[in-house]
Protein backbone atom coordinates (compact mmCIF):
# COMPACT_ATOMS: atom_id res chain seq x y z
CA UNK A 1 0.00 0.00 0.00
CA UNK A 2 1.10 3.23 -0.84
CA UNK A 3 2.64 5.60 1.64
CA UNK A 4 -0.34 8.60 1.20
CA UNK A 5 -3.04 5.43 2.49
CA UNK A 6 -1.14 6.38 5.70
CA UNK A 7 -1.67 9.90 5.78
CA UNK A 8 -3.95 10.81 7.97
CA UNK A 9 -8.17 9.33 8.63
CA UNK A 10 -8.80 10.65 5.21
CA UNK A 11 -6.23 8.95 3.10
CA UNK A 12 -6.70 5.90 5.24
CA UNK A 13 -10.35 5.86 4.87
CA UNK A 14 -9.77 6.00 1.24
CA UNK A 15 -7.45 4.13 0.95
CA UNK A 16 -9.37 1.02 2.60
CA UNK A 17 -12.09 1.24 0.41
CA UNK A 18 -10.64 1.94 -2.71
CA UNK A 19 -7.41 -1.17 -1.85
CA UNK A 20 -7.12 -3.77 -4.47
CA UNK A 21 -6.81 -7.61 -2.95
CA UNK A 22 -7.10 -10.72 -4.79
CA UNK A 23 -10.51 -11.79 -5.56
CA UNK A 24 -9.49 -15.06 -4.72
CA UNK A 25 -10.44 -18.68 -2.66
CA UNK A 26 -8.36 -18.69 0.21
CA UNK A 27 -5.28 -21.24 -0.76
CA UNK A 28 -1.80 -20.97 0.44
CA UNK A 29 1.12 -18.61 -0.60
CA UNK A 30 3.58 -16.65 0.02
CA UNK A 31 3.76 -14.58 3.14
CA UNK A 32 3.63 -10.61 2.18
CA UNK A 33 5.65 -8.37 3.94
CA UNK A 34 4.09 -5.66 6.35
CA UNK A 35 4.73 -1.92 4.97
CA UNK A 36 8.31 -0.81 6.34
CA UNK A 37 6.67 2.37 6.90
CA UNK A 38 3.33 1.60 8.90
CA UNK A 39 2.00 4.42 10.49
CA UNK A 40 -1.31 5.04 12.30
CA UNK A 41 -3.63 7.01 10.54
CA UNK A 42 -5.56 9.98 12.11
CA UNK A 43 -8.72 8.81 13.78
CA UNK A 44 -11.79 11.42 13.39
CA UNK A 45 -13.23 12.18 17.42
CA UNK A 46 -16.34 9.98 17.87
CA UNK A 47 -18.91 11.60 19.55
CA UNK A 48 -21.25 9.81 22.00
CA UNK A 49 -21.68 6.30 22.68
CA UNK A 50 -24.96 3.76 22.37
CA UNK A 51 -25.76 2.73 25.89
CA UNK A 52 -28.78 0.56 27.34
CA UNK A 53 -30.87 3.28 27.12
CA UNK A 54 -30.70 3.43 22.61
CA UNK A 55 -30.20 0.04 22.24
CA UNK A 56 -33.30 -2.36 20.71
CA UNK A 57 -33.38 -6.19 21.85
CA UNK A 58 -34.99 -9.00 19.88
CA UNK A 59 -35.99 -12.07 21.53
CA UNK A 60 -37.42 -15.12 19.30
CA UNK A 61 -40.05 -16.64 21.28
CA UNK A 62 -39.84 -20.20 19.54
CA UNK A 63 -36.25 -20.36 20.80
CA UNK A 64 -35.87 -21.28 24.39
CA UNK A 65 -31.76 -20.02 24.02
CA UNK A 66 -32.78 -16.64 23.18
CA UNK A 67 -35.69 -16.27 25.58
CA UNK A 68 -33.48 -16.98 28.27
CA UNK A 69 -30.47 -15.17 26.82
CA UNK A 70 -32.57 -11.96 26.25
CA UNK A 71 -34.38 -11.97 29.19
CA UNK A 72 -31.27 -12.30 31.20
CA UNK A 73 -29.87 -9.40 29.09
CA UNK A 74 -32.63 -7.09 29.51
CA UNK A 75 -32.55 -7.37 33.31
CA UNK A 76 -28.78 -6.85 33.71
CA UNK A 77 -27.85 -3.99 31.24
CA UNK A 78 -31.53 -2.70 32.09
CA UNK A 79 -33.23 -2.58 28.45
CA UNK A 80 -36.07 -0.34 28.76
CA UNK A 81 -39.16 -2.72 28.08
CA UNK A 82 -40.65 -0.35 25.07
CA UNK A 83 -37.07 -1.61 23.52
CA UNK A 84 -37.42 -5.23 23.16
CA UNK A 85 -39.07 -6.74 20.38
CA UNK A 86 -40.39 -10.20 20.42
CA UNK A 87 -40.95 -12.62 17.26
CA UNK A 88 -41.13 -15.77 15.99
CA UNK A 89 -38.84 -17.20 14.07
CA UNK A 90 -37.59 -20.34 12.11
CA UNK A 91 -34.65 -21.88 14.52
CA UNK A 92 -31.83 -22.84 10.88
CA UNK A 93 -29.04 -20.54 9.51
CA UNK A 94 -30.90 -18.66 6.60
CA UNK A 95 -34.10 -16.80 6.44
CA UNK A 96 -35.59 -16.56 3.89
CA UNK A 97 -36.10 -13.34 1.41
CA UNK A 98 -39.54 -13.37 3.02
CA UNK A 99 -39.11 -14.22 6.19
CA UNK A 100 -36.52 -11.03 6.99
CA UNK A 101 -38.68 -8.92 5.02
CA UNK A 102 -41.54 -9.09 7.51
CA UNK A 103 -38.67 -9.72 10.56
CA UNK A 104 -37.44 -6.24 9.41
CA UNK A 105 -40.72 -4.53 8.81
CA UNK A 106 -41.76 -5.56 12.29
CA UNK A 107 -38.92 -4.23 14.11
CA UNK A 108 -39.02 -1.08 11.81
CA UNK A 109 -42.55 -0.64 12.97
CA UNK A 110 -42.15 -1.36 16.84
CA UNK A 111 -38.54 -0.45 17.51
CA UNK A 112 -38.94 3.45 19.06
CA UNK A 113 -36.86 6.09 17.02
CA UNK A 114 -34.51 6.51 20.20
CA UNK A 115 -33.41 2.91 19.19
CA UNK A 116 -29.68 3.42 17.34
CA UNK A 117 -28.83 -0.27 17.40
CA UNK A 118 -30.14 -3.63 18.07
CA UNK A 119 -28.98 -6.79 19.75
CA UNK A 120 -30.22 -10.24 18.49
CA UNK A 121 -30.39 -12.71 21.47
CA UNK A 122 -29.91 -15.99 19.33
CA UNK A 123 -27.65 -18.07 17.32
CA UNK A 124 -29.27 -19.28 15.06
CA UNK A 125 -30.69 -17.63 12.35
CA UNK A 126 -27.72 -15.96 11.22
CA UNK A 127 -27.50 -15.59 7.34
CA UNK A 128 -30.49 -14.21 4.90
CA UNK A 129 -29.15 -15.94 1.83
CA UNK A 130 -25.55 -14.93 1.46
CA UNK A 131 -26.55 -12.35 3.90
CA UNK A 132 -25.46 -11.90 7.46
CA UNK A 133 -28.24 -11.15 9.47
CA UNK A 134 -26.51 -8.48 11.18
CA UNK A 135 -25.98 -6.63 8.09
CA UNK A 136 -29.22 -7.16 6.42
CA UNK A 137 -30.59 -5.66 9.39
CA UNK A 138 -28.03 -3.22 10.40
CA UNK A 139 -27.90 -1.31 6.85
CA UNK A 140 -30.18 -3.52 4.23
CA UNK A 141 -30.54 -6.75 2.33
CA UNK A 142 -28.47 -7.11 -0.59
CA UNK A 143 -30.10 -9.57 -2.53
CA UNK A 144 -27.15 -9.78 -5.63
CA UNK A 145 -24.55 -10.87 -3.26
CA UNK A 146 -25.38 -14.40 -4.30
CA UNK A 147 -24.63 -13.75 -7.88
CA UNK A 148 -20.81 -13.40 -7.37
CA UNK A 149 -20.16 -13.55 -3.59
CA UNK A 150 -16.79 -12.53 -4.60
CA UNK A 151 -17.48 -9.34 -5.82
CA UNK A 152 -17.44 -6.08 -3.63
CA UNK A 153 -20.28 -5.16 -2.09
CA UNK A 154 -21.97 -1.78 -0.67
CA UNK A 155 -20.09 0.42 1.05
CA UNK A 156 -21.16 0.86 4.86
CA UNK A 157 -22.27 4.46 5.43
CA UNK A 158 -21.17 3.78 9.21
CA UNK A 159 -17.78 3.58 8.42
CA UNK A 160 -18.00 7.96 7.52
CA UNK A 161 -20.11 8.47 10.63
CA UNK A 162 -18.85 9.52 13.84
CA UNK A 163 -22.17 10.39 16.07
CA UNK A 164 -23.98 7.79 18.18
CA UNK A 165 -27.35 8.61 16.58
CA UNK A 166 -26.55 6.70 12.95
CA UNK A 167 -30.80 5.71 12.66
CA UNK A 168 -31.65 9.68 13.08
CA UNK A 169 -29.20 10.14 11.27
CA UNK A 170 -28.09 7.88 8.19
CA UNK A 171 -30.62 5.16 8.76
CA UNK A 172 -28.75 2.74 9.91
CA UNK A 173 -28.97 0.32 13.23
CA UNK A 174 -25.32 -1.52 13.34
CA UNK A 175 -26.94 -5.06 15.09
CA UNK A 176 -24.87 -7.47 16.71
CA UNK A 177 -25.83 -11.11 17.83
CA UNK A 178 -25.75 -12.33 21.79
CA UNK A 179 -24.59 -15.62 20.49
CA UNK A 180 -22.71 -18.45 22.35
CA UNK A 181 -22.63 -21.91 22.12
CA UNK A 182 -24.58 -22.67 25.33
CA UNK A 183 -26.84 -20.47 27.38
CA UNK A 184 -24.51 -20.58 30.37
CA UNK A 185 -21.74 -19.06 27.62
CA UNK A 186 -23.52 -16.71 26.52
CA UNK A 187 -24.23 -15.55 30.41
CA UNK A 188 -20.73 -15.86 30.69
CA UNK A 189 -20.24 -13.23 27.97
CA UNK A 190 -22.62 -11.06 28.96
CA UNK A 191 -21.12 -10.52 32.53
CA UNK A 192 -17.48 -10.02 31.20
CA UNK A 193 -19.07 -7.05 28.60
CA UNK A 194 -20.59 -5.31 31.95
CA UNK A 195 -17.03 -5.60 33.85
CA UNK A 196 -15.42 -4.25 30.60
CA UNK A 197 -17.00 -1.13 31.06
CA UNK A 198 -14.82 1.84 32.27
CA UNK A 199 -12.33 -0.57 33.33
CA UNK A 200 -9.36 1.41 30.94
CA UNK A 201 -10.47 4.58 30.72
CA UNK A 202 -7.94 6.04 33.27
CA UNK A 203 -5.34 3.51 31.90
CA UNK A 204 -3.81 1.12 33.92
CA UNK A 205 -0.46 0.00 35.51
CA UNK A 206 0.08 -2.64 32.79
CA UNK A 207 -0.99 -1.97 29.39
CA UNK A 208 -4.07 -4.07 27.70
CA UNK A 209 -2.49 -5.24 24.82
CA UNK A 210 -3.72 -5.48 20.67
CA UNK A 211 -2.16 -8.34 19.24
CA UNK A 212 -2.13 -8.24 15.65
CA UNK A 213 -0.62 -11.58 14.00
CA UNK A 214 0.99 -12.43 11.03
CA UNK A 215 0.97 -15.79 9.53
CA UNK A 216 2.08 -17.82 6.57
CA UNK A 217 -0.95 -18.54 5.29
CA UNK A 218 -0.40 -15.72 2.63
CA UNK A 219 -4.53 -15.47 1.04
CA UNK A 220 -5.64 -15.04 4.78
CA UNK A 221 -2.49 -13.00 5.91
CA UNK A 222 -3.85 -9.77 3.65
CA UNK A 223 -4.59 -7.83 6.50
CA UNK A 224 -0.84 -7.10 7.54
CA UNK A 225 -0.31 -4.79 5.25
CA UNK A 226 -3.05 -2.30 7.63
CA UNK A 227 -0.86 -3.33 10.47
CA UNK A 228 0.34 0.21 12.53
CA UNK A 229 3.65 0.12 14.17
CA UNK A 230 4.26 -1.65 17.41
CA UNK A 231 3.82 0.25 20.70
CA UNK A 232 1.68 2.64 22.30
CA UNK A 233 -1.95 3.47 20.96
CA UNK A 234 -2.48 7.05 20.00
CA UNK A 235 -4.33 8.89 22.79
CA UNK A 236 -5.14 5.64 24.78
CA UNK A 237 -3.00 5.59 28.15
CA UNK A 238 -2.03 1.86 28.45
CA UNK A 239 -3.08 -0.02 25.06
CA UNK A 240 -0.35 -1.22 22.86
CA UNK A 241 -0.26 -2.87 19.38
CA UNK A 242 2.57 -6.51 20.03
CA UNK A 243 3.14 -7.35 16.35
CA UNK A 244 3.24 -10.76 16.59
CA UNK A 245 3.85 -14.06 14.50
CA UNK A 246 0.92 -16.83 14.53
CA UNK A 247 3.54 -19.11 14.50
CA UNK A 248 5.92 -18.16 17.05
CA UNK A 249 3.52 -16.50 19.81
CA UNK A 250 4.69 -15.22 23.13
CA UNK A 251 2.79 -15.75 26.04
CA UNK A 252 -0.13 -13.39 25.55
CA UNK A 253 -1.42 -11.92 28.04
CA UNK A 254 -3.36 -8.86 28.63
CA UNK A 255 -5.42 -9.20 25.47
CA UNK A 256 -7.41 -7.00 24.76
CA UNK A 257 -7.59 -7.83 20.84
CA UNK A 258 -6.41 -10.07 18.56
CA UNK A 259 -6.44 -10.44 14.85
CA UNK A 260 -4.84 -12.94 13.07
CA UNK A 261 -5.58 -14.86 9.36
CA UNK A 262 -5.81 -18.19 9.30
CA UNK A 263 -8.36 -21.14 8.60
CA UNK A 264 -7.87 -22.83 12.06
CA UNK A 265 -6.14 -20.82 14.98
CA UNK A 266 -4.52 -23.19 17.64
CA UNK A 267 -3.65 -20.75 19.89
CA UNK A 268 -4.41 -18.32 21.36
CA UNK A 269 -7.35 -20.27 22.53
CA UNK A 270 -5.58 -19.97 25.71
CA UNK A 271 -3.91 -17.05 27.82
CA UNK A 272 -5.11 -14.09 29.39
CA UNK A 273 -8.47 -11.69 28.04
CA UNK A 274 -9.56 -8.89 30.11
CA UNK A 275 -12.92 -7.89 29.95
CA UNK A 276 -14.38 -6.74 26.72
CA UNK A 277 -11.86 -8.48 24.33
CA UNK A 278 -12.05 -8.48 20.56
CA UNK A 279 -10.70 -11.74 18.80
CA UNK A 280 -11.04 -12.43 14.89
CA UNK A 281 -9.58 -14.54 12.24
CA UNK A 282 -9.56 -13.95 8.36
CA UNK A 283 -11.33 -17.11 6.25
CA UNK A 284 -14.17 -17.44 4.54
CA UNK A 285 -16.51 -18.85 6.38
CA UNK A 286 -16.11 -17.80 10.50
CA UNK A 287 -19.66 -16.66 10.93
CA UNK A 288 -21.02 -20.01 10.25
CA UNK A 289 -22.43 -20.12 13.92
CA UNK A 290 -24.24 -23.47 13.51
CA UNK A 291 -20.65 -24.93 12.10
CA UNK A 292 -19.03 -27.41 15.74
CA UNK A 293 -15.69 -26.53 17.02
CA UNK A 294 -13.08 -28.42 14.58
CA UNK A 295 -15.43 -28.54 11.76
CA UNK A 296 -13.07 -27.66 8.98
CA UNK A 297 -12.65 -23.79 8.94
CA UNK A 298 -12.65 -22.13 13.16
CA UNK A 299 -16.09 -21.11 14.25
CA UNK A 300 -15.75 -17.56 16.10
CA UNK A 301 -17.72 -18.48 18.81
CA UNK A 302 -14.63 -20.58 19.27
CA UNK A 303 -13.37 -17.00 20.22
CA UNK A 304 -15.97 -16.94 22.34
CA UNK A 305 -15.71 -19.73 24.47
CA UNK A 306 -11.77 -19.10 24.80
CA UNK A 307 -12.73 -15.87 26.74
CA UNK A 308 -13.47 -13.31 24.25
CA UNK A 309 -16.27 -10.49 24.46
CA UNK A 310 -17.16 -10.16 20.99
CA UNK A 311 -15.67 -10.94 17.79
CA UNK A 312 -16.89 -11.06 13.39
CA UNK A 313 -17.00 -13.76 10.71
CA UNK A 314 -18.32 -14.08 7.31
CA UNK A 315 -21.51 -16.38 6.42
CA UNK A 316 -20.52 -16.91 2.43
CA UNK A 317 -17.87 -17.11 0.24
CA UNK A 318 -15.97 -13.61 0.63
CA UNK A 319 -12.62 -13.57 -1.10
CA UNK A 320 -10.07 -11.91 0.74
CA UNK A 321 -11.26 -8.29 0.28
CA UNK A 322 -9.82 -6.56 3.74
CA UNK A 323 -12.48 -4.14 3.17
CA UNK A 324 -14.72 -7.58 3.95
CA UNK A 325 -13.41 -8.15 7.79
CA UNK A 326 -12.35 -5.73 10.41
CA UNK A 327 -9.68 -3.08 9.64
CA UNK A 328 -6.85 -3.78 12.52
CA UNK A 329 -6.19 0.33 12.62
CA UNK A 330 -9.82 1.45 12.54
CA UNK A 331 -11.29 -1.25 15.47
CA UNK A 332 -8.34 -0.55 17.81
CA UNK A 333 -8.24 3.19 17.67
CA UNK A 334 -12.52 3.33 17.79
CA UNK A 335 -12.69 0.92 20.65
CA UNK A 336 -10.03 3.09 22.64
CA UNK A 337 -12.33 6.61 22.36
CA UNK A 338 -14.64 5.30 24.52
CA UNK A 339 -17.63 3.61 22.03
CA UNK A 340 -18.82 -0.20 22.56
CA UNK A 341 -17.84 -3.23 21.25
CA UNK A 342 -20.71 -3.05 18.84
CA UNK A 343 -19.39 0.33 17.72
CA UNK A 344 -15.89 -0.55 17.30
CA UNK A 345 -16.50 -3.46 14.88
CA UNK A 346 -19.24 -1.86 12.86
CA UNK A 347 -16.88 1.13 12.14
CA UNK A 348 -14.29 -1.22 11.14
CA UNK A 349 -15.43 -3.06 8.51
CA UNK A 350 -16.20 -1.34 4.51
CA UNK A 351 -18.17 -4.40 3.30
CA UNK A 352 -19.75 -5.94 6.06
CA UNK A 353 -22.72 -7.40 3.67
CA UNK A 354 -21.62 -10.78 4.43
CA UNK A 355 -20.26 -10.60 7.97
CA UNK A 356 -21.81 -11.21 11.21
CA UNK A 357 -21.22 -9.30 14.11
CA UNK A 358 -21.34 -11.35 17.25
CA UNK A 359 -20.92 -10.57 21.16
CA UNK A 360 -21.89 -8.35 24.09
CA UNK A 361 -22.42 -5.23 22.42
CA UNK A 362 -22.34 -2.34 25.05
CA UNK A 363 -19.18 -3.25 26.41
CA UNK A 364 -17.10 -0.72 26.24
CA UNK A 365 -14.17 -0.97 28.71
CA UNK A 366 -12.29 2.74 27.48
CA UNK A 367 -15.93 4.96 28.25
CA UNK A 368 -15.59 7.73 30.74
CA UNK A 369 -16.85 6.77 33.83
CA UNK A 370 -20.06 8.98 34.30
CA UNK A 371 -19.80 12.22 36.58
CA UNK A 372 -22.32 11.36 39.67
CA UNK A 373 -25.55 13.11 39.32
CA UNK A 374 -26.00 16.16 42.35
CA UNK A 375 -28.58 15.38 44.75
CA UNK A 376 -30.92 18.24 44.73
């Protein structure tokens, strides 16, 4: 990548959605070289931050994981009741065309206009066709994504927008999933997004750390070339980027995030997450949810269950487009002013037609902590 994609939010911006990867299956090459010259680009301020009080919940009644799941979520992150939505829906990957069309006209109908993002409390579905869910939902179905899922697909306004009202404003809901592979996980999860919160907004004697990881599988390894330099996070009082190799890992601990690109990650299923961690890997088909663990190509809730807070996979056939999966520079610097997990990943990724978000989505573990409020 050239040296101006470096130059400040603009150029970086641009950059991302205008880079050229290979439109191609993921297969095995030769490892590319990270630019010499990685720099952080200039992050735009975000303003705000989507808290309990904007966020929709959807509970599917004919699931017995996601009445659970979303009733538990609603009581502790306090979800207003006018905010949750209940439905009924098919428990298999895909909806149909029809089936999100009235799914999406119902929560367009009965979701109040304070509502600036939603949470989905199931697993399963996940996909509309060669949809994500998530994205369908989040910013519209793209029905031609089947045709050539290789191809690029609509640009995410989100990625351009820096307020916490993107529904008032650019029509848009970024939705995440509260999926897990058991209920018990997926309480789990929940509890280590609400002791994320605030947690690193005054820093803290040891750094979290962002562990971005090369590896020799060169289709999935496209996202080094975004790498920023090692060490200290602009304006984020101890975060720092460990460049890393997937084959040679240190002991990890502190982690905070972690992106890596291969089919299968061995490691680091193990170590040390704080509270709030985002984990990823590059392949094509991650966001499978309904794939088991070892099932040819890593499930992400395998992230999940490792210790992870929230984390993004594709549901179809990609390519290796970076604009497709989460851009290492723009989730790290987001996630450190302060905005959720939810935030973070939706700002992070150009493409995300065929990618589902999945995790607790308020966490937000860099957020001011909130003056008290006088007693009269």
């Amino acid at each position: 990548m050239a040296k101006a994609a470096f130059k400040g939010w603009q150029g970086l911006a641009l950059a991302w959605l205008a880079c050229v990867s290979a439109c191609q299956a993921a297969e095995p090459a030769s490892v590319p070289t990270g630019p010499a010259d990685a720099r952080w680009g200039r992050m735009p301020r975000l303003y705000g931050r989507i808290t309990a009080n904007e966020l929709g919940l959807v509970i599917n009644t004919a699931d017995p994981y996601s009445v659970t799941v979303g009733e538990y979520y609603a009581k502790r992150r306090g979800i207003p009741a006018e905010q949750i939505v209940r439905v009924q829906l098919p428990l298999r990957s895909s909806l149909t065309r029809a089936e999100f069309t009235a799914l999406d006209e119902a929560l367009r109908s009965q979701m109040p206009e304070n509502v600036n993002g939603l949470a989905l409390a199931w697993v399963q579905p996940y996909a509309v066709e060669c949809n994500s869910l998530t994205s369908a939902l989040g910013m519209g179905l793209q029905p031609d994504v089947c045709a050539h899922s290789c191809a690029p697909t609509r640009a995410s306004p989100y990625t351009s927008y820096f307020g916490a009202r993107p529904w008032v404003v650019i029509g848009l809901r970024p939705t995440m999933q509260i999926a897990a592979r058991s209920v018990p996980a997926a309480m789990a999860m929940i509890e280590r997004g609400m002791a994320a919160d605030h947690t690193l907004a005054a820093g803290a004697p040891e750094p979290a750390v962002a562990y971005l990881a090369a590896t020799p599988d060169g289709a999935r390894n496209v996202r080094e070339r975004l790498f920023p330099p090692a060490g200290g996070v602009p304006g984020a009082a101890g975060f720092e980027v460990a460049l890393v190799r997937s084959e040679a890992l240190p002991p990890l601990r502190r982690t905070l995030v972690y992106e890596t690109g291969l089919a299968h990650v061995s490691a680091p299923l193990g170590g040390e997450w704080l509270p709030g961690a985002l984990a990823d890997h590059l392949t094509s088909f991650g966001g499978q949810l309904d794939k088991p663990a070892g099932d040819g190509q890593m499930n992400i809730l395998d992230w999940i269950d490792a210790g992870a807070t929230a984390s993004y996979g594709t549901v179809s056939e990609p390519c290796n487009h970076v604009q497709k999966f989460p851009h290492p520079q723009v989730l790290i610097q987001a996630y450190a002013q302060g905005v959720s997990a939810l935030e973070a990943y939706w700002h992070s990724v150009a493409w995300p037609a065929q990618g589902v978000f999945v995790g607790e989505p308020l966490a937000a573990p860099f957020a001011p902590v909130p003056a008290p409020v006088p007693i009269p």
